[in-house]
PDB file of N, CA and C in Angstrom:
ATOM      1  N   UNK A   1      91.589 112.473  85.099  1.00  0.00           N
ATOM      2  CA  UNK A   1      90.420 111.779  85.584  1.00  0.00           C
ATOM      3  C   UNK A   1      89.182 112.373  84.922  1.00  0.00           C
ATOM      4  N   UNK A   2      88.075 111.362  84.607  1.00  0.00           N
ATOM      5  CA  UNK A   2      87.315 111.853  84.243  1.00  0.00           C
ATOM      6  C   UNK A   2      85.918 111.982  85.321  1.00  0.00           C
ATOM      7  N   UNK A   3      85.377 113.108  85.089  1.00  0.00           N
ATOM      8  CA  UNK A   3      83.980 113.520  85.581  1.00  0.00           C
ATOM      9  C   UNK A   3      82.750 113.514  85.017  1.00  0.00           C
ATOM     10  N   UNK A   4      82.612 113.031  83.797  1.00  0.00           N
ATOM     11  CA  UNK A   4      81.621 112.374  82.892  1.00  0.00           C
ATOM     12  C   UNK A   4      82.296 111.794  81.644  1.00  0.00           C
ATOM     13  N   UNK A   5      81.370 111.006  81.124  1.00  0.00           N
ATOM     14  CA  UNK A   5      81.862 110.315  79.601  1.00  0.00           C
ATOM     15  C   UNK A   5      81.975 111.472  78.674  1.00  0.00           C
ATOM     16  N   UNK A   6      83.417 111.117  77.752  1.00  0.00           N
ATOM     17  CA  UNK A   6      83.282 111.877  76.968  1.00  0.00           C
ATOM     18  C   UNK A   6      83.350 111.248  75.499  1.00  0.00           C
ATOM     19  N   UNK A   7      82.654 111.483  74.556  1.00  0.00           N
ATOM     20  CA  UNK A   7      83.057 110.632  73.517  1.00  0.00           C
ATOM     21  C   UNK A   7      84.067 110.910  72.635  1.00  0.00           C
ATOM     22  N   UNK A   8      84.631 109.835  71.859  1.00  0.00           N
ATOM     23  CA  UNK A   8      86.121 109.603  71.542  1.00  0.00           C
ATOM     24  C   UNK A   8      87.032 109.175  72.611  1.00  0.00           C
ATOM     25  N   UNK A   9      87.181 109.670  73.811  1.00  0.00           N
ATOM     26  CA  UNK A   9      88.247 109.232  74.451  1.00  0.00           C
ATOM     27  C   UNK A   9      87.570 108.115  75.318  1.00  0.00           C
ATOM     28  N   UNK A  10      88.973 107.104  75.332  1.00  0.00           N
ATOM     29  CA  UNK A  10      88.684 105.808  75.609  1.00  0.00           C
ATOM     30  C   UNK A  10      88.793 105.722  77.039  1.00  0.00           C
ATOM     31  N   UNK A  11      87.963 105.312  78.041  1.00  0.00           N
ATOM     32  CA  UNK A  11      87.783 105.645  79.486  1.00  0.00           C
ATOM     33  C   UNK A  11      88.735 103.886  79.730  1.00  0.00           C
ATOM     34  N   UNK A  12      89.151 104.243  81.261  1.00  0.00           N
ATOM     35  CA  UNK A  12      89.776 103.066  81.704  1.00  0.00           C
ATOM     36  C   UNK A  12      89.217 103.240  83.161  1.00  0.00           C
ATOM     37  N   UNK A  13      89.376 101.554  83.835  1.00  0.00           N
ATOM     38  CA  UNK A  13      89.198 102.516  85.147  1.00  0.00           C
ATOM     39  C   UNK A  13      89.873 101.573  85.935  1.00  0.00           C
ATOM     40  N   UNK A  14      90.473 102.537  87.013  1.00  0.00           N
ATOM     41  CA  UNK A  14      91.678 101.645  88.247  1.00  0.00           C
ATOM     42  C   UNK A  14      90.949 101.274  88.771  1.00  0.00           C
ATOM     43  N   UNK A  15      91.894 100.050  89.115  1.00  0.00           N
ATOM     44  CA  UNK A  15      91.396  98.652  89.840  1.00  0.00           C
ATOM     45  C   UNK A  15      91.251  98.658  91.127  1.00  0.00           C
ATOM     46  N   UNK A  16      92.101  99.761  91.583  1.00  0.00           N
ATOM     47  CA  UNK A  16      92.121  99.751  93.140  1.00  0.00           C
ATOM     48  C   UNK A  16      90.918 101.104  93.777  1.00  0.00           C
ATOM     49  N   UNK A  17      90.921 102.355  93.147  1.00  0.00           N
ATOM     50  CA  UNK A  17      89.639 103.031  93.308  1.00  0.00           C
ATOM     51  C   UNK A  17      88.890 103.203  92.940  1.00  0.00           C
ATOM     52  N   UNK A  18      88.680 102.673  91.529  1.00  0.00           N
ATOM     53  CA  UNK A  18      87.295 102.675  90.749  1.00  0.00           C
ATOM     54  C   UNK A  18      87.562 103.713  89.846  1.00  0.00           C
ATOM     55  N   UNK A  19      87.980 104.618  90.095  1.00  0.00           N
ATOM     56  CA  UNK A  19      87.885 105.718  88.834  1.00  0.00           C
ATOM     57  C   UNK A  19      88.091 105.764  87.349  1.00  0.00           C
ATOM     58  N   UNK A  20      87.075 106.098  86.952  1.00  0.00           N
ATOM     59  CA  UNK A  20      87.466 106.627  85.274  1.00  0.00           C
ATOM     60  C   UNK A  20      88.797 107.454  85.129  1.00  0.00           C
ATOM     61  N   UNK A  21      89.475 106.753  83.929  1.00  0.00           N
ATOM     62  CA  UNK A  21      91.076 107.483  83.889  1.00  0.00           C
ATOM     63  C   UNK A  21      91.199 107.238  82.668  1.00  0.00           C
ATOM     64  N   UNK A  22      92.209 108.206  81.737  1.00  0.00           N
ATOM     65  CA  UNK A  22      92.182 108.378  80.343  1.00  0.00           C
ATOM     66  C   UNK A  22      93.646 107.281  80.310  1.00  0.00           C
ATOM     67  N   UNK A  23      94.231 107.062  79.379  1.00  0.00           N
ATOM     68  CA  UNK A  23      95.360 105.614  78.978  1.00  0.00           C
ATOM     69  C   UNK A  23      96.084 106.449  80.130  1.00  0.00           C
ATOM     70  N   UNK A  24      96.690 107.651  79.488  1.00  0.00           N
ATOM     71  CA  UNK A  24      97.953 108.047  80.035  1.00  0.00           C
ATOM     72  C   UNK A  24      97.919 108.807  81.912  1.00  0.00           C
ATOM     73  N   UNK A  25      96.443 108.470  82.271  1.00  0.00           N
ATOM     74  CA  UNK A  25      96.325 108.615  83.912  1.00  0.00           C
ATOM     75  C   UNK A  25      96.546 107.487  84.351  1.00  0.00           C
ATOM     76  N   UNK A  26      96.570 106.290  83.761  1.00  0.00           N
ATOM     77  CA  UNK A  26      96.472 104.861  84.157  1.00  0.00           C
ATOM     78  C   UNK A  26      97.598 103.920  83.491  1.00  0.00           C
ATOM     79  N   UNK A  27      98.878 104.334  83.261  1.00  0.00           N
ATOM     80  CA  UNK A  27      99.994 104.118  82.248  1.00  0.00           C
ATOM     81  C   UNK A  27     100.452 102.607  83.763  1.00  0.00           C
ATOM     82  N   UNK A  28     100.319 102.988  84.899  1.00  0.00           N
ATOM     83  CA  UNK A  28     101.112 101.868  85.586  1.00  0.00           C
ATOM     84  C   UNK A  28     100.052 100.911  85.849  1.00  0.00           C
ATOM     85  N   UNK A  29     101.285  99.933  86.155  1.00  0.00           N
ATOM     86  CA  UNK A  29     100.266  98.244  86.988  1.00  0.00           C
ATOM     87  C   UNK A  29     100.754  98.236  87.995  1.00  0.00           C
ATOM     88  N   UNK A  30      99.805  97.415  88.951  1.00  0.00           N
ATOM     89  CA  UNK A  30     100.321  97.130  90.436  1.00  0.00           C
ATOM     90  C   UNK A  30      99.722  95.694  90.604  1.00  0.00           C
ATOM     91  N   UNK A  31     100.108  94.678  91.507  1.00  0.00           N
ATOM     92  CA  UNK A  31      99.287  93.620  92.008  1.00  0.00           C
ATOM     93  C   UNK A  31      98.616  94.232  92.713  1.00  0.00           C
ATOM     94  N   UNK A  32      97.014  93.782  93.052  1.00  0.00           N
ATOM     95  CA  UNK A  32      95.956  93.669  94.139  1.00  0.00           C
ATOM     96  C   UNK A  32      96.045  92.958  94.462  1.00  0.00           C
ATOM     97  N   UNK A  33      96.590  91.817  95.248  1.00  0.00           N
ATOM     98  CA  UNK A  33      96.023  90.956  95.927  1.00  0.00           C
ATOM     99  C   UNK A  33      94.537  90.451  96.980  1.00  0.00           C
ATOM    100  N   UNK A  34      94.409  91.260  97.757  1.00  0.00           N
ATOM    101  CA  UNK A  34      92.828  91.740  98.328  1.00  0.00           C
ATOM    102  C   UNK A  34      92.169  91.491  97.604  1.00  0.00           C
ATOM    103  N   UNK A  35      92.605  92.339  96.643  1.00  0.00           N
ATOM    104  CA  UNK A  35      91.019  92.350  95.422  1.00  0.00           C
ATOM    105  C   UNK A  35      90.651  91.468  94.961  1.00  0.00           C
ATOM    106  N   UNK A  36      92.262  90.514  94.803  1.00  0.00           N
ATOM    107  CA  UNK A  36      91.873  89.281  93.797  1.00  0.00           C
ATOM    108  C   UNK A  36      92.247  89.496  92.165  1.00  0.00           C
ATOM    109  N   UNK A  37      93.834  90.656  92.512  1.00  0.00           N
ATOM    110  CA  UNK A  37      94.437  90.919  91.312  1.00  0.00           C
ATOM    111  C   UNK A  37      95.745  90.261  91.517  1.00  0.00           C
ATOM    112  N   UNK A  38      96.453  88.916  91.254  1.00  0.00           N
ATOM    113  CA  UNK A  38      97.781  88.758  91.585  1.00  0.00           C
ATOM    114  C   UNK A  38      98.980  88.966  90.312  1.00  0.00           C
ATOM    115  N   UNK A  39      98.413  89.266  89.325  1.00  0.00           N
ATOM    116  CA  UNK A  39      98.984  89.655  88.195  1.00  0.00           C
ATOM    117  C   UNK A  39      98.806  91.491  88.239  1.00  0.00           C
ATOM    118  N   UNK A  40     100.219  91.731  87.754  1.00  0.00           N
ATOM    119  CA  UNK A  40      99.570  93.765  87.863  1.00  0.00           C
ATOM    120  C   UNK A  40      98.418  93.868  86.366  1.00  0.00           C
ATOM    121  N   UNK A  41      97.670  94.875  87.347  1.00  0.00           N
ATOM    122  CA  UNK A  41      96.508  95.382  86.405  1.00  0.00           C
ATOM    123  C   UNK A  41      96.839  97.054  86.817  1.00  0.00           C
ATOM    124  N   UNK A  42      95.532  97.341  85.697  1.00  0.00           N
ATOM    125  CA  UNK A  42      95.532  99.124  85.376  1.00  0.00           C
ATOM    126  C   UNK A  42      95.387  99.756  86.875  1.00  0.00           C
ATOM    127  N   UNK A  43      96.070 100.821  87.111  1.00  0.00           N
ATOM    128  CA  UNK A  43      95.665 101.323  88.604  1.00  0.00           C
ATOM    129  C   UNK A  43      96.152 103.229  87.921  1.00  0.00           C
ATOM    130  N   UNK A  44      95.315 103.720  88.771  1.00  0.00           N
ATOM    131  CA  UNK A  44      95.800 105.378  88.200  1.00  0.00           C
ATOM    132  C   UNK A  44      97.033 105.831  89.369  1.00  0.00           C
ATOM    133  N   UNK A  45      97.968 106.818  88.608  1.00  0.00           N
ATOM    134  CA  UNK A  45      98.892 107.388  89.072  1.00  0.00           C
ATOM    135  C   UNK A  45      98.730 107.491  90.691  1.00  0.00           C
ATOM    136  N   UNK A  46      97.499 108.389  90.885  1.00  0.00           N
ATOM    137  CA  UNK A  46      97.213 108.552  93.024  1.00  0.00           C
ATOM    138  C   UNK A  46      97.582 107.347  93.350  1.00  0.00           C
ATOM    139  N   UNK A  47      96.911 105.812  92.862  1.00  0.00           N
ATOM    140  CA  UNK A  47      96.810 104.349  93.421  1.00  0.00           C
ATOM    141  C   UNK A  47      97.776 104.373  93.719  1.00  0.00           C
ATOM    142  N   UNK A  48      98.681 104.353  92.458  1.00  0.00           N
ATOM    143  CA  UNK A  48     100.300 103.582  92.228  1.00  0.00           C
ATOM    144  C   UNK A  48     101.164 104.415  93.439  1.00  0.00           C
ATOM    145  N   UNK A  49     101.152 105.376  93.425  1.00  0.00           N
ATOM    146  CA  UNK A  49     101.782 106.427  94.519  1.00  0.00           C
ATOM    147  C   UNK A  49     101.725 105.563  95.848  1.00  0.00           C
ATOM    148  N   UNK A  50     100.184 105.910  96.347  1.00  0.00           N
ATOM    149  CA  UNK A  50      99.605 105.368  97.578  1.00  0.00           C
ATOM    150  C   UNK A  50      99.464 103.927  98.226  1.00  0.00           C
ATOM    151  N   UNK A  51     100.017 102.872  97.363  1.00  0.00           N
ATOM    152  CA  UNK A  51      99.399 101.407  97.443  1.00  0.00           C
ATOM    153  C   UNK A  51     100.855 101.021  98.587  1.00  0.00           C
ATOM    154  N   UNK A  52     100.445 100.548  99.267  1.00  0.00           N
ATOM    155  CA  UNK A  52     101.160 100.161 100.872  1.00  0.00           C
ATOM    156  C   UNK A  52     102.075  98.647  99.981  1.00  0.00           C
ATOM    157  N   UNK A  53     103.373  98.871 100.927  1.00  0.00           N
ATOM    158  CA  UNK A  53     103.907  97.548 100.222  1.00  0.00           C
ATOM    159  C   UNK A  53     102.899  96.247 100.848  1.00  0.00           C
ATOM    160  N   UNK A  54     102.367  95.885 102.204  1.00  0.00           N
ATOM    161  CA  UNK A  54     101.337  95.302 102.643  1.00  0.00           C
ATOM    162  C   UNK A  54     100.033  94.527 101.648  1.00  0.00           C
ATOM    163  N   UNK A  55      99.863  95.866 100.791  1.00  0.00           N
ATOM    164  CA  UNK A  55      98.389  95.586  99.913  1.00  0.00           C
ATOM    165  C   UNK A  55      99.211  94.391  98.696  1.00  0.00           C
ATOM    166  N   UNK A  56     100.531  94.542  98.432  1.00  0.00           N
ATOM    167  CA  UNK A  56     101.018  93.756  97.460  1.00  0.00           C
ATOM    168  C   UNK A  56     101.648  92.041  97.771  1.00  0.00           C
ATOM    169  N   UNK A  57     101.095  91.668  99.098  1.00  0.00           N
ATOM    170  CA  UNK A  57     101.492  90.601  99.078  1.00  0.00           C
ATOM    171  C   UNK A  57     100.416  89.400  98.772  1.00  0.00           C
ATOM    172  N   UNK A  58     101.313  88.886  97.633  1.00  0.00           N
ATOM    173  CA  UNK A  58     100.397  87.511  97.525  1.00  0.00           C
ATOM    174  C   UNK A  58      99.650  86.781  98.205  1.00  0.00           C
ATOM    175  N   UNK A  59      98.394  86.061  97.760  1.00  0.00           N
ATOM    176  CA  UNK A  59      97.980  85.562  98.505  1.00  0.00           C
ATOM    177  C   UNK A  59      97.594  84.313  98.162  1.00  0.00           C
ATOM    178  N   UNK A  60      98.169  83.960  97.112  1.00  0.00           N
ATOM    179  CA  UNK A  60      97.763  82.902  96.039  1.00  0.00           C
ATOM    180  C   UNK A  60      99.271  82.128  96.549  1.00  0.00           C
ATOM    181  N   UNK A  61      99.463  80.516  96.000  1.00  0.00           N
ATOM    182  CA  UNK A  61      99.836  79.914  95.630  1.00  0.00           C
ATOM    183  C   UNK A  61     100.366  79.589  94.378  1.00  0.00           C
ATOM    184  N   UNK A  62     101.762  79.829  93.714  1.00  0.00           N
ATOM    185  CA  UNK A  62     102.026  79.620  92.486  1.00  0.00           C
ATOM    186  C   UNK A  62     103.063  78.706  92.237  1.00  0.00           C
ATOM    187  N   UNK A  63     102.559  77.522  91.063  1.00  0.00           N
ATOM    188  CA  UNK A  63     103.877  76.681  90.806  1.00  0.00           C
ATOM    189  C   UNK A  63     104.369  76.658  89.722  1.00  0.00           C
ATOM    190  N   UNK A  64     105.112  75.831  89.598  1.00  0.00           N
ATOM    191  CA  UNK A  64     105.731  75.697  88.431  1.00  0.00           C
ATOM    192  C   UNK A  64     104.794  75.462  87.581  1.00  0.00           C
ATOM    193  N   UNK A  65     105.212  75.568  86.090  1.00  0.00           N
ATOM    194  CA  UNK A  65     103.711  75.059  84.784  1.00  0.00           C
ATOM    195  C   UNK A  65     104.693  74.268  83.935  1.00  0.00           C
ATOM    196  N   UNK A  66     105.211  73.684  84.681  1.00  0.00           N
ATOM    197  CA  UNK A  66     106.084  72.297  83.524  1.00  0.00           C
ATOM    198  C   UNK A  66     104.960  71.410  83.571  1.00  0.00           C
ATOM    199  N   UNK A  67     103.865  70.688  84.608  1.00  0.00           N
ATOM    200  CA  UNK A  67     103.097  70.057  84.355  1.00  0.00           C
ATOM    201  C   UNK A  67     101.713  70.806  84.500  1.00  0.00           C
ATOM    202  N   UNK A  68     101.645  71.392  83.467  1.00  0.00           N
ATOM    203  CA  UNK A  68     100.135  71.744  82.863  1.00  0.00           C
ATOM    204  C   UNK A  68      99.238  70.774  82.000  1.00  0.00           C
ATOM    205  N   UNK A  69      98.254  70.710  82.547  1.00  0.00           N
ATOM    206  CA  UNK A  69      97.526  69.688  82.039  1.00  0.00           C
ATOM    207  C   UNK A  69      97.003  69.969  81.195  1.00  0.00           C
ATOM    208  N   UNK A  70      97.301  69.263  79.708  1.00  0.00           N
ATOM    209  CA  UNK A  70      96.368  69.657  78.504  1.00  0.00           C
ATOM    210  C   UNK A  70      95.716  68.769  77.974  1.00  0.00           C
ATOM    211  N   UNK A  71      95.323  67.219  78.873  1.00  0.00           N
ATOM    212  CA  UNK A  71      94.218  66.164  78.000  1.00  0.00           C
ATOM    213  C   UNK A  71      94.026  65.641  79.523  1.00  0.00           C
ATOM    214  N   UNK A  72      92.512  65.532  79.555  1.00  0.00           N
ATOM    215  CA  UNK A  72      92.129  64.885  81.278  1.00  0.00           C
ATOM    216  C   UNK A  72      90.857  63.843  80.776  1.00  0.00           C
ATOM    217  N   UNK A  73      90.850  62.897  81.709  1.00  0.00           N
ATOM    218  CA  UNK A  73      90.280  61.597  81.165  1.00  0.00           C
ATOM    219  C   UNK A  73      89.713  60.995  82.308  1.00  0.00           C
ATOM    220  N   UNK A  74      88.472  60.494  82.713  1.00  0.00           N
ATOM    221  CA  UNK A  74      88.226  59.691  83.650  1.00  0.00           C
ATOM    222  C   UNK A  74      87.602  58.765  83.453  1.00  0.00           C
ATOM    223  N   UNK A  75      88.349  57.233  84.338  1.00  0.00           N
ATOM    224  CA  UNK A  75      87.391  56.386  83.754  1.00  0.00           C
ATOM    225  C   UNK A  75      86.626  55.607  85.583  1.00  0.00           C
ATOM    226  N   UNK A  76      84.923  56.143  84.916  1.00  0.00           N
ATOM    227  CA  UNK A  76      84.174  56.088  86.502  1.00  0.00           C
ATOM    228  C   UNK A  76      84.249  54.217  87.166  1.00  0.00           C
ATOM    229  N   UNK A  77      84.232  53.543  85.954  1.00  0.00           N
ATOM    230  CA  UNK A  77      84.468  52.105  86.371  1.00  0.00           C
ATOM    231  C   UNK A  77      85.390  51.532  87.400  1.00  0.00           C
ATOM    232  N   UNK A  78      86.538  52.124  87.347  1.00  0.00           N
ATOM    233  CA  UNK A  78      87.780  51.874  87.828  1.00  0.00           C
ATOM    234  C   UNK A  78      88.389  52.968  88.927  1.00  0.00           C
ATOM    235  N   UNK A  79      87.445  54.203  88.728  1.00  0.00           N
ATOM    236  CA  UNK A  79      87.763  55.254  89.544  1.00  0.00           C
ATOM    237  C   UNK A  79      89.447  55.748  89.220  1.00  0.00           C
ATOM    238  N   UNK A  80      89.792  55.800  87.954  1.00  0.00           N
ATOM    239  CA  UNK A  80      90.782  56.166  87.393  1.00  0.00           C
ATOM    240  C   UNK A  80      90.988  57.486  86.947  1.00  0.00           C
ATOM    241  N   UNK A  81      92.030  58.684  86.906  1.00  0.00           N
ATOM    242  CA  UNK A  81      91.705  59.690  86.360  1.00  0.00           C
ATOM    243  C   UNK A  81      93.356  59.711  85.325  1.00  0.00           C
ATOM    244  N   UNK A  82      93.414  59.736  84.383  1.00  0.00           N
ATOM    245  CA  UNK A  82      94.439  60.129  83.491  1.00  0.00           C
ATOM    246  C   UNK A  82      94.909  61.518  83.053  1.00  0.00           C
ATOM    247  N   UNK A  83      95.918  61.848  83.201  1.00  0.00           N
ATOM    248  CA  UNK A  83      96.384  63.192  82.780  1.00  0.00           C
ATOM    249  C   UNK A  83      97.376  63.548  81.741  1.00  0.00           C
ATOM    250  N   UNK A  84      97.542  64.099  80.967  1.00  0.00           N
ATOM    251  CA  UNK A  84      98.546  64.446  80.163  1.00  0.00           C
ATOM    252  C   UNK A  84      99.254  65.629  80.084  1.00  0.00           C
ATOM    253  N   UNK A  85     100.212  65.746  80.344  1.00  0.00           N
ATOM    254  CA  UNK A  85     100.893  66.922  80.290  1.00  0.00           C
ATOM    255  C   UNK A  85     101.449  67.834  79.083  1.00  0.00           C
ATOM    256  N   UNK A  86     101.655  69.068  79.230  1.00  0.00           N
ATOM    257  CA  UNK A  86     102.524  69.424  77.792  1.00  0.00           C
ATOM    258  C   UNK A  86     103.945  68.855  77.343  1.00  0.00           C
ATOM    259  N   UNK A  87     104.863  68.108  78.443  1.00  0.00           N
ATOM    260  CA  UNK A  87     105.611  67.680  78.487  1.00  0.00           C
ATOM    261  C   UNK A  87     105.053  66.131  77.786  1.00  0.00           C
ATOM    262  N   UNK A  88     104.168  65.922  77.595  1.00  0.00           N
ATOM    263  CA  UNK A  88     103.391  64.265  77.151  1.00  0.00           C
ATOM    264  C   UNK A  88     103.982  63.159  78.062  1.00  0.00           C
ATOM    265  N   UNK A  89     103.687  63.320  79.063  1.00  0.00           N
ATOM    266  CA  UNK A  89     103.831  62.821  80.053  1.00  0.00           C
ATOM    267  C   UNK A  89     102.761  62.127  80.860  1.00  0.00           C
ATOM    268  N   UNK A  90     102.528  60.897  80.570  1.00  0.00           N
ATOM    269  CA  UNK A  90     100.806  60.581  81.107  1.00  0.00           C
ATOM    270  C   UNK A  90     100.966  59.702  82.511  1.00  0.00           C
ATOM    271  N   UNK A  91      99.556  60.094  83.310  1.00  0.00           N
ATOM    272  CA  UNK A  91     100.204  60.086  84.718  1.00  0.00           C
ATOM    273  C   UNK A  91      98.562  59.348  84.793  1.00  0.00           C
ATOM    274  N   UNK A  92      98.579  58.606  85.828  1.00  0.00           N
ATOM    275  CA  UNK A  92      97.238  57.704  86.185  1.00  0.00           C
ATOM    276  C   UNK A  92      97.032  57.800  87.686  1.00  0.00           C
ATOM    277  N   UNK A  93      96.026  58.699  88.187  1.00  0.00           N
ATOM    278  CA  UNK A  93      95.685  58.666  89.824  1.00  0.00           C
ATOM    279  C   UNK A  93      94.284  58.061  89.910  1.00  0.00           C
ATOM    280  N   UNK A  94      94.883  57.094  91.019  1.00  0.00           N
ATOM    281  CA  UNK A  94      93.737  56.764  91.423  1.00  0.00           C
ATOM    282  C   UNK A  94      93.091  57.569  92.651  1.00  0.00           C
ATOM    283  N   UNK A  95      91.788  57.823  92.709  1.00  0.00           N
ATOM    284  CA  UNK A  95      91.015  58.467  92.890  1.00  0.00           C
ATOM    285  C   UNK A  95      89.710  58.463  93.514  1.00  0.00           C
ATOM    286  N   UNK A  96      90.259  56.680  93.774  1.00  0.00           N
ATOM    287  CA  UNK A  96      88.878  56.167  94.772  1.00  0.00           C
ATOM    288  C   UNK A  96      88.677  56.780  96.356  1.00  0.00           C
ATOM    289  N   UNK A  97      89.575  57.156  96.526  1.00  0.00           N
ATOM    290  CA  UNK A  97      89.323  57.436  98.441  1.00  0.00           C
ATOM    291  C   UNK A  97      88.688  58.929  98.153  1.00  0.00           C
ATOM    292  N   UNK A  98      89.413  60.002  97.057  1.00  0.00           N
ATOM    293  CA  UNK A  98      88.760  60.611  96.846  1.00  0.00           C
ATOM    294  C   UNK A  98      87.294  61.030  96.472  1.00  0.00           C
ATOM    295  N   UNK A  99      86.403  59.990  95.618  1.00  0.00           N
ATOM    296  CA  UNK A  99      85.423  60.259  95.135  1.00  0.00           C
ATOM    297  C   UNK A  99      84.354  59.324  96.253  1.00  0.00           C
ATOM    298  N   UNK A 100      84.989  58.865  97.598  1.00  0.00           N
ATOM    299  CA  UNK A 100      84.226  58.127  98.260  1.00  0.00           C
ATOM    300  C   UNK A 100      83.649  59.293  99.904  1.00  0.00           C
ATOM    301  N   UNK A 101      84.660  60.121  99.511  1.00  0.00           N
ATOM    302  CA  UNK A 101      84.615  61.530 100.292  1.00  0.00           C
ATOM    303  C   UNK A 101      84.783  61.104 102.246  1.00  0.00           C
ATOM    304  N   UNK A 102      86.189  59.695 101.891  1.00  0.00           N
ATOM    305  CA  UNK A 102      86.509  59.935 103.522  1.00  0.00           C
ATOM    306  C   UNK A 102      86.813  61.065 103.737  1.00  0.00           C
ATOM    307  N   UNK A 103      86.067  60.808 105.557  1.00  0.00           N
ATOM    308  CA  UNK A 103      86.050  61.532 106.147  1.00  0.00           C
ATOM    309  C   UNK A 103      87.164  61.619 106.998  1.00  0.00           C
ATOM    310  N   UNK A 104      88.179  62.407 107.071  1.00  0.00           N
ATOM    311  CA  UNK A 104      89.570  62.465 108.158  1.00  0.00           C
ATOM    312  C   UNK A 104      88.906  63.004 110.065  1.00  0.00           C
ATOM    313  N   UNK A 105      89.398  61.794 111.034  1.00  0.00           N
ATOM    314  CA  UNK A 105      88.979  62.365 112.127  1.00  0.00           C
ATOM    315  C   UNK A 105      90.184  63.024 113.040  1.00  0.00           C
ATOM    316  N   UNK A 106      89.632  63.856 113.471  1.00  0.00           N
ATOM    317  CA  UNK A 106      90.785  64.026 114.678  1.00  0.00           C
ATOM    318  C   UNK A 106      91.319  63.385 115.556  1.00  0.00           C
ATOM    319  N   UNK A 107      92.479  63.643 116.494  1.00  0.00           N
ATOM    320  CA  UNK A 107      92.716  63.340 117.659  1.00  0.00           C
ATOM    321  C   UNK A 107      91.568  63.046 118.810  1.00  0.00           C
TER     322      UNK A 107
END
């Protein structure tokens, strides 16, 4: 850990306490979730030790990426939205109730 900058060595710093840490204090990853890390990032050796299985549960939503959208199109006339997938797969939602912003009531 470091206690001031030093030059030449390349400072890192964990995600979960903030600290300045040299590569090889910070060699592991962990998910944050809390933080708003759901992929593992840099965390120093103490973190990785200390991190509760609790702190590692997702909190995100993840799906499949067979339909990733890589061409998006709207046409405002018709209230049409077109999508294309990497699979080239073109898909047409309509989108009017959406862009008219009903309102859903309760019971």
């Amino acid at each position: 850990m470091y206690e001031q900058k030093q030059m030449g060595l390349r400072q890192h710093h964990c995600r979960r306490c903030g600290k300045a840490v040299c590569d090889y204090c910070s060699a592991k990853r962990s998910v944050l979730p809390t933080r708003g890390h759901e992929y593992g990032v840099r965390v120093c050796e103490e973190c990785y030790i200390n991190i509760k299985p609790e702190e590692k549960n997702h909190m995100a939503n993840f799906y499949d990426t067979r339909s990733v959208v890589s061409w998006l199109d709207f046409d405002e006339e018709r209230d049409l939205l077109a999508s294309v997938g990497k699979d080239n797969i073109i898909k047409m939602w309509n989108i009017k109730d959406t862009l008219q912003g009903n309102v859903m009531t309760g019971p």
